[in-house]
Protein backbone atom coordinates (compact mmCIF):
# COMPACT_ATOMS: atom_id res chain seq x y z
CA UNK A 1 -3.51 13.61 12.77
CA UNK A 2 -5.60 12.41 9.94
CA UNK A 3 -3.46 13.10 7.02
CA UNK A 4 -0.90 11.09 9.12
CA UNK A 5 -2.63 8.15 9.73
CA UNK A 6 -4.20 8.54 5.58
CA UNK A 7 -0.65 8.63 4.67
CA UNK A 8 0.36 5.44 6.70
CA UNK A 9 -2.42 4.02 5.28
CA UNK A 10 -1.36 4.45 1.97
CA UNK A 11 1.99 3.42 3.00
CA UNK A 12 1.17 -0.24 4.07
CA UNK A 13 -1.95 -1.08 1.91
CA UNK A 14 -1.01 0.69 -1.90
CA UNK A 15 -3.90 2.86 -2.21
CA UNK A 16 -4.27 5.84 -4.16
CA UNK A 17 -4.63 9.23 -2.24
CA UNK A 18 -9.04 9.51 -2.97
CA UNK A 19 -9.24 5.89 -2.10
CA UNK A 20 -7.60 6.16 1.49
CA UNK A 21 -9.75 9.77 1.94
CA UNK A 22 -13.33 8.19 1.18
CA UNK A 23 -12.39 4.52 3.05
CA UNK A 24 -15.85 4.23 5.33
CA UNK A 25 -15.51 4.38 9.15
CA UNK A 26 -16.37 0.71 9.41
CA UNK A 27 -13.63 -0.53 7.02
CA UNK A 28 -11.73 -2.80 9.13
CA UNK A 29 -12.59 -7.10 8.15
CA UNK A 30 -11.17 -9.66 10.20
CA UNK A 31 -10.86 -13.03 8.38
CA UNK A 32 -9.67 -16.45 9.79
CA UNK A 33 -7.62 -18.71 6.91
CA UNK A 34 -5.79 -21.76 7.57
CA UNK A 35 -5.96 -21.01 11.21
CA UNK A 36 -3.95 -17.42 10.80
CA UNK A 37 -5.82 -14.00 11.87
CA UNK A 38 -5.76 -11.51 8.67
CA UNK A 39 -7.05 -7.56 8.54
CA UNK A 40 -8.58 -6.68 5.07
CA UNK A 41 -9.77 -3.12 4.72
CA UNK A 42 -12.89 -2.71 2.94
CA UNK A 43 -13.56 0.57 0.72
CA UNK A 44 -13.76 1.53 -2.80
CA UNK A 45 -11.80 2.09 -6.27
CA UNK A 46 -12.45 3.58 -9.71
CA UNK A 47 -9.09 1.81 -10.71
CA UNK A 48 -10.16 -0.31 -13.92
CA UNK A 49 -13.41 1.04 -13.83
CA UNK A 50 -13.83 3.59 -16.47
CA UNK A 51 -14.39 5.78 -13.11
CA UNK A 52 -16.66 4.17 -11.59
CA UNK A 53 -17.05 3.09 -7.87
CA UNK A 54 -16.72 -0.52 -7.08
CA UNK A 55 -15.61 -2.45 -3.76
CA UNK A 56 -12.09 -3.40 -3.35
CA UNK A 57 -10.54 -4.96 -0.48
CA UNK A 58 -6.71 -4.34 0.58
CA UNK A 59 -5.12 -6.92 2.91
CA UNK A 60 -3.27 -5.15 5.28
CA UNK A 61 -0.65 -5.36 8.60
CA UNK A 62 -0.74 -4.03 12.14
CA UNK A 63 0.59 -0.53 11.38
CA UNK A 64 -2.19 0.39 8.96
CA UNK A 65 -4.52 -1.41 10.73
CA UNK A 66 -3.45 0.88 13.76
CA UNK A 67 -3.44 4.60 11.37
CA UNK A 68 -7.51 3.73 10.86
CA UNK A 69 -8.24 3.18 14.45
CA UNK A 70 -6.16 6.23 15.16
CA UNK A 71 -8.41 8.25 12.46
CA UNK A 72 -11.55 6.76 13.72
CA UNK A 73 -10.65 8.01 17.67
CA UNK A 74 -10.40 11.37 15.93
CA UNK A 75 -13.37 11.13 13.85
CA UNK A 76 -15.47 10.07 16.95
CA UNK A 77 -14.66 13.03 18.66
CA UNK A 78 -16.14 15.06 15.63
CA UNK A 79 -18.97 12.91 15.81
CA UNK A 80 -19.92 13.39 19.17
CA UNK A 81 -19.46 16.61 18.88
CA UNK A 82 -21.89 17.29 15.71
CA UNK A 83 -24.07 14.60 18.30
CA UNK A 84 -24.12 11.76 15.52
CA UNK A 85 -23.29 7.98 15.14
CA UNK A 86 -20.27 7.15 13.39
């Protein structure tokens, strides 16, 4: 279920396959402009870097939008089972 929703992820927003892996739990932004709802997801890139971390932001649609709350029902399941916070 996870590699699914990583690869719809990647699918909608452009990102490479380490940035879509290593995107925090708490990625999902929700921005107001001009009056119109937008989703930005909030990780990090080594893109342009010389390989090292920085933020990036990806704006992004419904369906990816949908893949990481997919991933993070999954991932609290693992949480609560290991009994720790997301």
């Amino acid at each position: 279920i996870q590699l699914v929703a990583k690869l719809q992820i990647q699918a909608f927003t452009g990102m490479r396959d380490g940035e879509a892996v290593n995107l925090p739990y708490d990625c999902i932004r929700e921005v107001v402009h001009s009056g119109e709802k937008h989703h930005l997801i909030e990780g990090s890139t080594t893109k342009l870097n010389h390989g090292q971390a920085k933020r990036a932001r990806w704006v992004s649609c419904d369906e990816a939008i949908a893949a990481i709350r997919l991933a993070q029902k999954v991932a609290n399941v693992v949480y609560a089972h290991l009994g720790v916070d997301p």
